[in-house]
PDB file of N, CA and C in Angstrom:
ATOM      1  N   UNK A   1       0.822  -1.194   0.000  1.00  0.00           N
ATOM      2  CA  UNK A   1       0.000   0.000   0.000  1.00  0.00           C
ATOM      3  C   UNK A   1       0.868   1.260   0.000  1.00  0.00           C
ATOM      4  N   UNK A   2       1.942   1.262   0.621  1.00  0.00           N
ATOM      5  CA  UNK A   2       2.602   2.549   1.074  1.00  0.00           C
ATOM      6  C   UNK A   2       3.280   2.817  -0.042  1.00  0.00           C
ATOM      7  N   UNK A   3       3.860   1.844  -1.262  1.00  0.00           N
ATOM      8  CA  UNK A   3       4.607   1.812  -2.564  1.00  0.00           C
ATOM      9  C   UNK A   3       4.062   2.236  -2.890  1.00  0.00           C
ATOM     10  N   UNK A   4       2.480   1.607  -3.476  1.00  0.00           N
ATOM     11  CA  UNK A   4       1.217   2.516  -4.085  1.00  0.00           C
ATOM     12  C   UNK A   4       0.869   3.517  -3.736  1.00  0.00           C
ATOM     13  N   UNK A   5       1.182   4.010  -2.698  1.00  0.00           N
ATOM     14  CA  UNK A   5       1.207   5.866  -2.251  1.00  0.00           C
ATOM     15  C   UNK A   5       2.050   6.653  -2.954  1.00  0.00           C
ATOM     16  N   UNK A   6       3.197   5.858  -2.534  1.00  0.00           N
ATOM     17  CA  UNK A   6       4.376   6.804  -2.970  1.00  0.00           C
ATOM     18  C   UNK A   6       4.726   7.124  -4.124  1.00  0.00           C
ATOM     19  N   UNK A   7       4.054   6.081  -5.333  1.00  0.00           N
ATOM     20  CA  UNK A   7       4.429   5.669  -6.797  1.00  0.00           C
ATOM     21  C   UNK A   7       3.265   6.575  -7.163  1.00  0.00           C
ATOM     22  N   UNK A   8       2.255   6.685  -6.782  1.00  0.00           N
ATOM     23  CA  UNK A   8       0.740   7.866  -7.140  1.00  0.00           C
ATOM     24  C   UNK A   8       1.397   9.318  -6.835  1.00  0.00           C
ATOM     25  N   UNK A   9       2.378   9.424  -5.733  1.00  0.00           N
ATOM     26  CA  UNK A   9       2.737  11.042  -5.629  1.00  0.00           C
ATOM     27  C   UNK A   9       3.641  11.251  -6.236  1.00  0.00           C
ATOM     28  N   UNK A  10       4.732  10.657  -6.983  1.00  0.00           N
ATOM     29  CA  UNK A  10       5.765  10.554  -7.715  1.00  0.00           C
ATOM     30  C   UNK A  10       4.962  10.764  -9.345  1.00  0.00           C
ATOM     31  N   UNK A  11       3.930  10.181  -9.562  1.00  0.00           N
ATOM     32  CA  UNK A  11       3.970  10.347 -10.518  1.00  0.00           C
ATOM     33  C   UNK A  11       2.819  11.650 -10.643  1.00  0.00           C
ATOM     34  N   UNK A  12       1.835  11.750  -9.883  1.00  0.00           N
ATOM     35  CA  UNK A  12       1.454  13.847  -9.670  1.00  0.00           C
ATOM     36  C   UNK A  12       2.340  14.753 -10.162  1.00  0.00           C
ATOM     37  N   UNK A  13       3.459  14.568  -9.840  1.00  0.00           N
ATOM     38  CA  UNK A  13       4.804  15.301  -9.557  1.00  0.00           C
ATOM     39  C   UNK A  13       4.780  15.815 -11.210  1.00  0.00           C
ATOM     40  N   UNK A  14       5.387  14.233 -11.478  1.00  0.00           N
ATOM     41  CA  UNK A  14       5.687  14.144 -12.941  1.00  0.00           C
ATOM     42  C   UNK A  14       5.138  15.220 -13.569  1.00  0.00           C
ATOM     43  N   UNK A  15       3.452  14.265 -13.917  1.00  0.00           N
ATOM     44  CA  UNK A  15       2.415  14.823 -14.487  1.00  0.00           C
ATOM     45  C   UNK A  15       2.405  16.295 -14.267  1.00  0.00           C
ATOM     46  N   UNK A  16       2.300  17.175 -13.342  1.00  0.00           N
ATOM     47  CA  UNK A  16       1.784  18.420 -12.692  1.00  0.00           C
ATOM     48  C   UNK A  16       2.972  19.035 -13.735  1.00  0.00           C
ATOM     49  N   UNK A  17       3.710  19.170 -13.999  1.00  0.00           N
ATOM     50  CA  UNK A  17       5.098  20.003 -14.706  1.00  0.00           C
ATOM     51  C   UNK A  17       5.725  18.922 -15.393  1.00  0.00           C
ATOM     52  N   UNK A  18       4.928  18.895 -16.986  1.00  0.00           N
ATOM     53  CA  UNK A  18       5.360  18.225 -18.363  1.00  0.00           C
ATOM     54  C   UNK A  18       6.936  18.356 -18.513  1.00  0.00           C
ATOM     55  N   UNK A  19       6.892  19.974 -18.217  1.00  0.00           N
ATOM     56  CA  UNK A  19       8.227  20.176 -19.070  1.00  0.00           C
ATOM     57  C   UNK A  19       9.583  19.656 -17.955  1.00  0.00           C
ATOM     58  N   UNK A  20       9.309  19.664 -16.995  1.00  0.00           N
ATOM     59  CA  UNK A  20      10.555  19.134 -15.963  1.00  0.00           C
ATOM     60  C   UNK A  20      10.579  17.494 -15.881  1.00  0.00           C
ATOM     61  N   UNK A  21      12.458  17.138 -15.750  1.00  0.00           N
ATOM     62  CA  UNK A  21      12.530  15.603 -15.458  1.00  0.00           C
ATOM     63  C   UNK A  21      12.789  15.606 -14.263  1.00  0.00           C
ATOM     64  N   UNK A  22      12.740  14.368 -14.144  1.00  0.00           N
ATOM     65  CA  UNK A  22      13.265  13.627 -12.546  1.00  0.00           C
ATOM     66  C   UNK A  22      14.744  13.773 -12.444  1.00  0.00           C
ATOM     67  N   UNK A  23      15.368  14.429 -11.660  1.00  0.00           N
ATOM     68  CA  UNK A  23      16.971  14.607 -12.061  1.00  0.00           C
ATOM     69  C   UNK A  23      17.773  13.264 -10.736  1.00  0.00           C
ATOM     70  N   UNK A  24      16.670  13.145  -9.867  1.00  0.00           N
ATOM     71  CA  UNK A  24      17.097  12.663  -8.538  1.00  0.00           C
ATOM     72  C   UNK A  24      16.033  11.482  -8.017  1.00  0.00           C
ATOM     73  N   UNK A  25      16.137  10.760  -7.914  1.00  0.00           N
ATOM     74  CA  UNK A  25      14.837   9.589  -6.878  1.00  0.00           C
ATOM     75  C   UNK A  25      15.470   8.489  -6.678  1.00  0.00           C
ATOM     76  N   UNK A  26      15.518   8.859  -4.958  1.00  0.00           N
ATOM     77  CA  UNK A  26      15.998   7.918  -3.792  1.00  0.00           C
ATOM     78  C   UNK A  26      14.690   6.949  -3.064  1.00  0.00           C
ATOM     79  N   UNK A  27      14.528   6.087  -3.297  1.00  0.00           N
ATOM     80  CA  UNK A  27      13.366   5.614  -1.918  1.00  0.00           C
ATOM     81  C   UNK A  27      13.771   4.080  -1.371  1.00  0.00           C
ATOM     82  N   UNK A  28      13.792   4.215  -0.291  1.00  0.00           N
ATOM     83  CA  UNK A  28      13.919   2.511   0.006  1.00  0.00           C
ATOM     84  C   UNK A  28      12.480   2.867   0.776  1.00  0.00           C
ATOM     85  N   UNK A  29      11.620   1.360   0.862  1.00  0.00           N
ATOM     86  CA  UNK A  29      10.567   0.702   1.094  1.00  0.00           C
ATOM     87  C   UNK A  29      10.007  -0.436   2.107  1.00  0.00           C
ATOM     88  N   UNK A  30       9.913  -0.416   3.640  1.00  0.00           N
ATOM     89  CA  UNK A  30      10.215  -1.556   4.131  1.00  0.00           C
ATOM     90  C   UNK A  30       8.752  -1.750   4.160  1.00  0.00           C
ATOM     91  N   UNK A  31       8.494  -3.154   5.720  1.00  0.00           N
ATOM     92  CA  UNK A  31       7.110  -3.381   6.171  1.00  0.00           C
ATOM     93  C   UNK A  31       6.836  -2.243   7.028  1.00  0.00           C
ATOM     94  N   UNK A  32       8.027  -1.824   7.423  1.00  0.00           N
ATOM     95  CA  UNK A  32       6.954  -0.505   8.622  1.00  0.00           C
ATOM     96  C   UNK A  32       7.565   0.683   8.430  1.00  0.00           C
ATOM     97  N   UNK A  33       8.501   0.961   6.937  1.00  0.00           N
ATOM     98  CA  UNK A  33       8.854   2.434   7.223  1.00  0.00           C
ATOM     99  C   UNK A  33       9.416   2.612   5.843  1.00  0.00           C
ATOM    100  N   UNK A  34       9.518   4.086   5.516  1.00  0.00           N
ATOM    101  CA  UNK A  34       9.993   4.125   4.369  1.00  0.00           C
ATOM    102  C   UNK A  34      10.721   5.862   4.254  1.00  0.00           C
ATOM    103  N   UNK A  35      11.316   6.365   3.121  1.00  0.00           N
ATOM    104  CA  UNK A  35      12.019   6.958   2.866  1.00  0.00           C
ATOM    105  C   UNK A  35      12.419   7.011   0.885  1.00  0.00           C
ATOM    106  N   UNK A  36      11.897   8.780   0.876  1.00  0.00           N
ATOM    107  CA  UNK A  36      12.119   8.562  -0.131  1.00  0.00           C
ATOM    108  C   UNK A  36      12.264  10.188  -0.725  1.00  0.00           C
ATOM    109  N   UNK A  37      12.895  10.623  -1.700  1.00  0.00           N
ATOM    110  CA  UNK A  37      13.840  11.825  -2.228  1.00  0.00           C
ATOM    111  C   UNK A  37      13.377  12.063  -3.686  1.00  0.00           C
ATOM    112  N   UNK A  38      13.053  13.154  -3.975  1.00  0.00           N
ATOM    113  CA  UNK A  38      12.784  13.195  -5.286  1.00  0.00           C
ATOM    114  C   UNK A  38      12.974  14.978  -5.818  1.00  0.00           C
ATOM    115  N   UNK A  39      13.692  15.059  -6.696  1.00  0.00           N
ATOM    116  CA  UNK A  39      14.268  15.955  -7.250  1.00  0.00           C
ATOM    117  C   UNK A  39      14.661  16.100  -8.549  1.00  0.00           C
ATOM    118  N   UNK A  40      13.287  17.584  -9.238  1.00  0.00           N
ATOM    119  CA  UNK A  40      12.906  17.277 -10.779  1.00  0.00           C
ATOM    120  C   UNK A  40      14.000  18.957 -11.440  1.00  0.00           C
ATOM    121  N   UNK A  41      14.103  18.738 -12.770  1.00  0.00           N
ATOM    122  CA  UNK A  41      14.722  19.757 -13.233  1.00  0.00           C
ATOM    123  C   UNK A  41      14.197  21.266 -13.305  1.00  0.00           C
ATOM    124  N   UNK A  42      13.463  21.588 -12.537  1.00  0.00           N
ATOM    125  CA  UNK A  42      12.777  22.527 -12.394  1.00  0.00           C
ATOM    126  C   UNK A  42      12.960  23.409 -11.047  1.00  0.00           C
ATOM    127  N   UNK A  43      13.651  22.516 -10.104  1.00  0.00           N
ATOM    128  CA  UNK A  43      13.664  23.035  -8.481  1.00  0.00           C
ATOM    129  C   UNK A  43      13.015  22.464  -7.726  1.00  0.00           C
ATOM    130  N   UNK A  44      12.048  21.625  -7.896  1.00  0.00           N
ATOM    131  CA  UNK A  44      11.379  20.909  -7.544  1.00  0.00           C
ATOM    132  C   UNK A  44      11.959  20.121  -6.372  1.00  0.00           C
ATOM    133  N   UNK A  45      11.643  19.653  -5.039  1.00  0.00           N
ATOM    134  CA  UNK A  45      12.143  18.836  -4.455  1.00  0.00           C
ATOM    135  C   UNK A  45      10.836  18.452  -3.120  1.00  0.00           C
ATOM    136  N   UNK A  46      10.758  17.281  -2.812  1.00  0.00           N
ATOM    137  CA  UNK A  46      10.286  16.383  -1.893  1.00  0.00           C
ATOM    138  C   UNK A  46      11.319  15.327  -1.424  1.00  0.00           C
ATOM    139  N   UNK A  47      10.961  15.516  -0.013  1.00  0.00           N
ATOM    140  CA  UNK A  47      11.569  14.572   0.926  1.00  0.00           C
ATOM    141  C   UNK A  47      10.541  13.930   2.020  1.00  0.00           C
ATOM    142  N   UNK A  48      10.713  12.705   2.274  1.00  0.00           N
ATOM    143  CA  UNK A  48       9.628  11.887   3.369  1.00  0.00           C
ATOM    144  C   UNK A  48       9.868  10.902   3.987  1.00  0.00           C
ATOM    145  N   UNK A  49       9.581  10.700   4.992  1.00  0.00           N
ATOM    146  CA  UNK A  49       9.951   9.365   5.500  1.00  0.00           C
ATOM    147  C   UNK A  49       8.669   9.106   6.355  1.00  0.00           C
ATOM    148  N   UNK A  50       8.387   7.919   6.443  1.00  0.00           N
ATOM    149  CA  UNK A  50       7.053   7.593   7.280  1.00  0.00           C
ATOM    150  C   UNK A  50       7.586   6.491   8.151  1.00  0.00           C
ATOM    151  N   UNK A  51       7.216   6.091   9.458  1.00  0.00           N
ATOM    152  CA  UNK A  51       7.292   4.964  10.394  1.00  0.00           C
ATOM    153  C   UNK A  51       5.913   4.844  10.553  1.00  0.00           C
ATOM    154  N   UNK A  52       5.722   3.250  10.722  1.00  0.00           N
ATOM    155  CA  UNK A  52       4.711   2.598  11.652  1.00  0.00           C
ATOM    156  C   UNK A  52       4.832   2.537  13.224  1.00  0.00           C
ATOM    157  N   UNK A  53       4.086   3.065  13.875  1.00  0.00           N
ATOM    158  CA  UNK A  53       3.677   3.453  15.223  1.00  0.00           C
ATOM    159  C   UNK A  53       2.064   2.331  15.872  1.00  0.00           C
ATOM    160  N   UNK A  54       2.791   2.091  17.028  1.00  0.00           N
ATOM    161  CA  UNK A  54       2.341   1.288  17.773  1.00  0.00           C
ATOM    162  C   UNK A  54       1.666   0.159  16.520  1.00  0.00           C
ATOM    163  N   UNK A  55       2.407  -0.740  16.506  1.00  0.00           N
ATOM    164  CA  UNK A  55       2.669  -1.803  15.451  1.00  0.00           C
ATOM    165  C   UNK A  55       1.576  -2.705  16.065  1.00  0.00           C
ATOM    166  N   UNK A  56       0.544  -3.533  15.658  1.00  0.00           N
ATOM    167  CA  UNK A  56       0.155  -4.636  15.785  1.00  0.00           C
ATOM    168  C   UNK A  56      -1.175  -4.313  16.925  1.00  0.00           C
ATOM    169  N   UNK A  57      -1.195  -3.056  17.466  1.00  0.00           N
ATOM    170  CA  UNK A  57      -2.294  -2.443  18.004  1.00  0.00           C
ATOM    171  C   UNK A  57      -3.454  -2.088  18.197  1.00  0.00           C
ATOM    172  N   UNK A  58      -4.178  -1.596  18.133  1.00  0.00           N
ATOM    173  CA  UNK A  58      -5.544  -1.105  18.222  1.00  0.00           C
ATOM    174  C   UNK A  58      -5.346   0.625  17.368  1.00  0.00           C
ATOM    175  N   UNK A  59      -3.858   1.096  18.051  1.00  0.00           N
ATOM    176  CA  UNK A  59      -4.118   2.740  17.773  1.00  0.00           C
ATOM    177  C   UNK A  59      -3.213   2.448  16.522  1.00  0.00           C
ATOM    178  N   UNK A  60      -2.585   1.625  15.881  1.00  0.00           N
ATOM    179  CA  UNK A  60      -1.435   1.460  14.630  1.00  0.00           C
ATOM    180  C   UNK A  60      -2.114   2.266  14.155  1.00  0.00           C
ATOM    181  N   UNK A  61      -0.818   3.346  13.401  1.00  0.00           N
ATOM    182  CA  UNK A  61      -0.496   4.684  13.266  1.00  0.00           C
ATOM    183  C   UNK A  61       0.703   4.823  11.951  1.00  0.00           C
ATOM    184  N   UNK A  62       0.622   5.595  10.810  1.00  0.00           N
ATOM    185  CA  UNK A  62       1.855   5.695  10.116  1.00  0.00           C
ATOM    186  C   UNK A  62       2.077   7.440  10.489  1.00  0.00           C
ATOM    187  N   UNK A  63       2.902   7.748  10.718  1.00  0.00           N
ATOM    188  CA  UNK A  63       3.591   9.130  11.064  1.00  0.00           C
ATOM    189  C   UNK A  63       4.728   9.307  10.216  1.00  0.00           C
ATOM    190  N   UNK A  64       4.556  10.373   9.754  1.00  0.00           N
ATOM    191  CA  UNK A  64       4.977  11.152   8.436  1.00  0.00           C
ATOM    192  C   UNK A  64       5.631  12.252   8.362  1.00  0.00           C
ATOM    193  N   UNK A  65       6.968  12.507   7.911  1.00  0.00           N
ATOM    194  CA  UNK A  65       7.952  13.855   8.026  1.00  0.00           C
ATOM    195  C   UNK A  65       8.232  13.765   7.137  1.00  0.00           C
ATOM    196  N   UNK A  66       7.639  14.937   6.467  1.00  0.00           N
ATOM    197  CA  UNK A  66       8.243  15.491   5.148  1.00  0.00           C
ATOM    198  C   UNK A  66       8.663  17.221   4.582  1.00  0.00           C
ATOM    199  N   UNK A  67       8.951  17.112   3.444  1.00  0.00           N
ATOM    200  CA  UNK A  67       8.857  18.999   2.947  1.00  0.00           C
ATOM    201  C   UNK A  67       8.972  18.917   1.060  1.00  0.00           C
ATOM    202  N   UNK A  68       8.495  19.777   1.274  1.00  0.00           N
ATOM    203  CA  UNK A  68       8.079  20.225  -0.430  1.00  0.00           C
ATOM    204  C   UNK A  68       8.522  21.235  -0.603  1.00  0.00           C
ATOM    205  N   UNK A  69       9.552  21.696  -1.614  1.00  0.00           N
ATOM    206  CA  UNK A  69       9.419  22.895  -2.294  1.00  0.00           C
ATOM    207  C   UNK A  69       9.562  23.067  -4.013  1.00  0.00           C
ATOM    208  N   UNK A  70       9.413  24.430  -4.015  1.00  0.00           N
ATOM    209  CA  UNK A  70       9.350  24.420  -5.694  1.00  0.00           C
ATOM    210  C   UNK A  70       9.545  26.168  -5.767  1.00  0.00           C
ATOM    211  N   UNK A  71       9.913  26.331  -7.121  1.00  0.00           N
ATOM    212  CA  UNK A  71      10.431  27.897  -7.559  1.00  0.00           C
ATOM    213  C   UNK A  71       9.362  28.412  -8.457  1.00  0.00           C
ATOM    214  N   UNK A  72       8.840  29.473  -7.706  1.00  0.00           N
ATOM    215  CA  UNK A  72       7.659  30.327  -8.629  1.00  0.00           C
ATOM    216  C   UNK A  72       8.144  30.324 -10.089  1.00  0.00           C
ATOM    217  N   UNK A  73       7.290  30.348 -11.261  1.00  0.00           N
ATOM    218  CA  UNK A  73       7.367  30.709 -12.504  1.00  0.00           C
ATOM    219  C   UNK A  73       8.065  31.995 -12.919  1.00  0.00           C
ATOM    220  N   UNK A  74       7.212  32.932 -12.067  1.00  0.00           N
ATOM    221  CA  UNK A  74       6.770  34.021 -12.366  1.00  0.00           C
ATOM    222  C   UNK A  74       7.734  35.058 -11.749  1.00  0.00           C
ATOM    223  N   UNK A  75       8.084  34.478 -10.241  1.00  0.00           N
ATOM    224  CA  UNK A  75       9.166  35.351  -9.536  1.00  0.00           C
ATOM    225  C   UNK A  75      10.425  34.585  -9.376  1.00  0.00           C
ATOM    226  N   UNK A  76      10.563  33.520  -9.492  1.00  0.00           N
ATOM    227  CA  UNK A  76      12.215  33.167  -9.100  1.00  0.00           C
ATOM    228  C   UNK A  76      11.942  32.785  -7.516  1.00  0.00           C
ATOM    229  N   UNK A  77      11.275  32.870  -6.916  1.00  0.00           N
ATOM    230  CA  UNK A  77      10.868  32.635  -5.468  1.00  0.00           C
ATOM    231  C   UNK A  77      10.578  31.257  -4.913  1.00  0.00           C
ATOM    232  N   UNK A  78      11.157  30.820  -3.760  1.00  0.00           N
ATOM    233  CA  UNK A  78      11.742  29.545  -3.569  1.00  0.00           C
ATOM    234  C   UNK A  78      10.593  29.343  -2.704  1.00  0.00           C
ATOM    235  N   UNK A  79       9.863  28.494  -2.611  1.00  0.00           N
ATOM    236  CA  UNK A  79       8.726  28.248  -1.647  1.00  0.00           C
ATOM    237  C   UNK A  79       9.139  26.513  -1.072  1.00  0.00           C
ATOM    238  N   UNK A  80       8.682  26.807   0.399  1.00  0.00           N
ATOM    239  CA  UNK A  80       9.232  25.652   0.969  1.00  0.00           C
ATOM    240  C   UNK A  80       8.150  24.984   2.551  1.00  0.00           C
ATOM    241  N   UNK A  81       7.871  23.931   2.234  1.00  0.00           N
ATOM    242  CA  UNK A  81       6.890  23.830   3.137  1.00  0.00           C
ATOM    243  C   UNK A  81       7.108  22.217   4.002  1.00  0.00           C
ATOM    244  N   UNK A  82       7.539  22.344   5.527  1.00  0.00           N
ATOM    245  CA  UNK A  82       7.627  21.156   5.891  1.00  0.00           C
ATOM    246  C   UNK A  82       6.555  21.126   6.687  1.00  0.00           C
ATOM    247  N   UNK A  83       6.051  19.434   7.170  1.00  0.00           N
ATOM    248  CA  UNK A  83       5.011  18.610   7.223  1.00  0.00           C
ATOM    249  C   UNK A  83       5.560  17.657   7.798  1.00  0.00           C
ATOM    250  N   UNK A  84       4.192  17.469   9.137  1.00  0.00           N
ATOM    251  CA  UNK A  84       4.065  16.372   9.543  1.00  0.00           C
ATOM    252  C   UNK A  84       2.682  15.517   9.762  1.00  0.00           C
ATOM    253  N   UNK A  85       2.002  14.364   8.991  1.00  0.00           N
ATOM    254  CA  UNK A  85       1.250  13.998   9.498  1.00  0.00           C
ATOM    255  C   UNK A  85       0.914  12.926  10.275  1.00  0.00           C
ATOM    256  N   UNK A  86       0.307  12.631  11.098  1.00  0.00           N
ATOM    257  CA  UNK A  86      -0.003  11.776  11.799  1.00  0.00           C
ATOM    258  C   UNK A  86      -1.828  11.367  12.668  1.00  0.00           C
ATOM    259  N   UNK A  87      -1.552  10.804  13.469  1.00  0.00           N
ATOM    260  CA  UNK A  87      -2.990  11.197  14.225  1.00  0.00           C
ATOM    261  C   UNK A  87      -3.579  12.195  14.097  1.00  0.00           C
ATOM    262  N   UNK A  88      -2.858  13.160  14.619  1.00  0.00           N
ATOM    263  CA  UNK A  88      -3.338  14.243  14.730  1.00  0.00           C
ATOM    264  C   UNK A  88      -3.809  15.236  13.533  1.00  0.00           C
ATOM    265  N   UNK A  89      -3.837  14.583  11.970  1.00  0.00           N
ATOM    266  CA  UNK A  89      -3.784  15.091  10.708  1.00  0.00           C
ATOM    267  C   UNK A  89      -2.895  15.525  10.291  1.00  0.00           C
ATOM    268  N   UNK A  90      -2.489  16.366   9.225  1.00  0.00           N
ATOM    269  CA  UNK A  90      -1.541  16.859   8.039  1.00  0.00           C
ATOM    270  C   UNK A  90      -1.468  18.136   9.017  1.00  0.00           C
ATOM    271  N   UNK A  91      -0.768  18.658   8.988  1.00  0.00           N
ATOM    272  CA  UNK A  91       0.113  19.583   9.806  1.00  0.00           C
ATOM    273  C   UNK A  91       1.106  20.255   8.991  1.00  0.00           C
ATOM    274  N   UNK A  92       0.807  21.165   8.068  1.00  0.00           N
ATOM    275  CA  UNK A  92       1.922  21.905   7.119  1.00  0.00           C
ATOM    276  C   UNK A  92       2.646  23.326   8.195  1.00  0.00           C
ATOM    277  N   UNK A  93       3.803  23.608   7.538  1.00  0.00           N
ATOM    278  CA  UNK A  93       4.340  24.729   8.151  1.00  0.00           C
ATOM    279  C   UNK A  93       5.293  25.412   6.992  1.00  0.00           C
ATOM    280  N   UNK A  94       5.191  26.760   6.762  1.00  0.00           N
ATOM    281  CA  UNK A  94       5.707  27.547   6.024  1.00  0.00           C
ATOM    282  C   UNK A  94       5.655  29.034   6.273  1.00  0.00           C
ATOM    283  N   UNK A  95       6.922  29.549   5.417  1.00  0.00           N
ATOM    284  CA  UNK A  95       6.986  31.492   6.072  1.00  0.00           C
ATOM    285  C   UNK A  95       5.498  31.587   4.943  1.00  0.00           C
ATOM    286  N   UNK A  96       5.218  31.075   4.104  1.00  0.00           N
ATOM    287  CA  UNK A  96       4.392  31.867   3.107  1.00  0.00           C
ATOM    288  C   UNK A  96       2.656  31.206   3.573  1.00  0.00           C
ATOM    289  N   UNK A  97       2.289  30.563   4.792  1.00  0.00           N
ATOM    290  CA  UNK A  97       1.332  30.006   4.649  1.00  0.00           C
ATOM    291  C   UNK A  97       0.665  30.684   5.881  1.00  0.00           C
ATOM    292  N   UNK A  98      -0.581  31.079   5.984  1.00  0.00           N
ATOM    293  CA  UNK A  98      -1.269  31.645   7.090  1.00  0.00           C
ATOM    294  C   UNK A  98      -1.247  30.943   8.277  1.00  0.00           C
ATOM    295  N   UNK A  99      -1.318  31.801   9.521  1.00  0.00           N
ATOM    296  CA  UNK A  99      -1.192  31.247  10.349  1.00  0.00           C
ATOM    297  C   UNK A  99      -2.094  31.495  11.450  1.00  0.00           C
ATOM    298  N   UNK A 100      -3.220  30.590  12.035  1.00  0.00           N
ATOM    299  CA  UNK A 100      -4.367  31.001  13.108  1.00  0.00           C
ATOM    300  C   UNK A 100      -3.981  32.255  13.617  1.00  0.00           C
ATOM    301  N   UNK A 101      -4.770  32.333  14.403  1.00  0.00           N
ATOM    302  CA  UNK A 101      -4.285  33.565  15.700  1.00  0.00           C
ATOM    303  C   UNK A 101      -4.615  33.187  16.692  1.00  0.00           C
ATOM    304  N   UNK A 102      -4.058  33.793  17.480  1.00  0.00           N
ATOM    305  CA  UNK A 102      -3.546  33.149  19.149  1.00  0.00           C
ATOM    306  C   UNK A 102      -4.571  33.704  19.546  1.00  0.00           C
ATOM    307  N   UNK A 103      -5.443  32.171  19.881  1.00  0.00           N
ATOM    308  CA  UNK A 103      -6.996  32.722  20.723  1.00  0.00           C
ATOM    309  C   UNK A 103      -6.668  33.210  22.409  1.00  0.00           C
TER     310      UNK A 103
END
């Protein structure tokens, strides 16, 4: 399942920007964890690694550290966004992304 994740966002990637190649793709693949690097001719870059949490459980859990970035078209501007999801949902963090306000 987690190959079939990773092989569906790898190839988004692709797809999403025709004109850029894959210059870079690292991934090893286990039963409970994985890791994987991808870096297209465009600036493009993703990094991730996921573990299985509380294995064989009731609460089994995959928890997820990653980051995305990519270079505006239009400005030359480096956008960069790391991530963690888990239980607790997708959890992005970036200078360019809004941020609640302190209730």
């Amino acid at each position: 399942m987690k190959t079939a994740i990773i092989f569906a966002c790898l190839l988004a990637v692709a797809f999403a920007r025709p004109d850029a190649e894959i210059v870079r793709l690292d991934s090893d693949v286990g039963p409970e964890s994985y890791v994987y690097n991808l870096e297209t001719s465009d600036g493009t870059k993703k990094e991730e690694a996921g573990q299985l949490k509380n294995i064989g459980s009731e609460n089994e859990a995959i928890v997820v550290h990653g980051s995305y970035s990519w270079v505006d078209e239009k400005t030359g501007e480096k956008f960069t966004v790391n991530y963690v999801a888990d239980e607790n949902g997708f959890q992005p963090q970036g200078a360019h992304l809004p941020v609640a306000p302190v209730a």
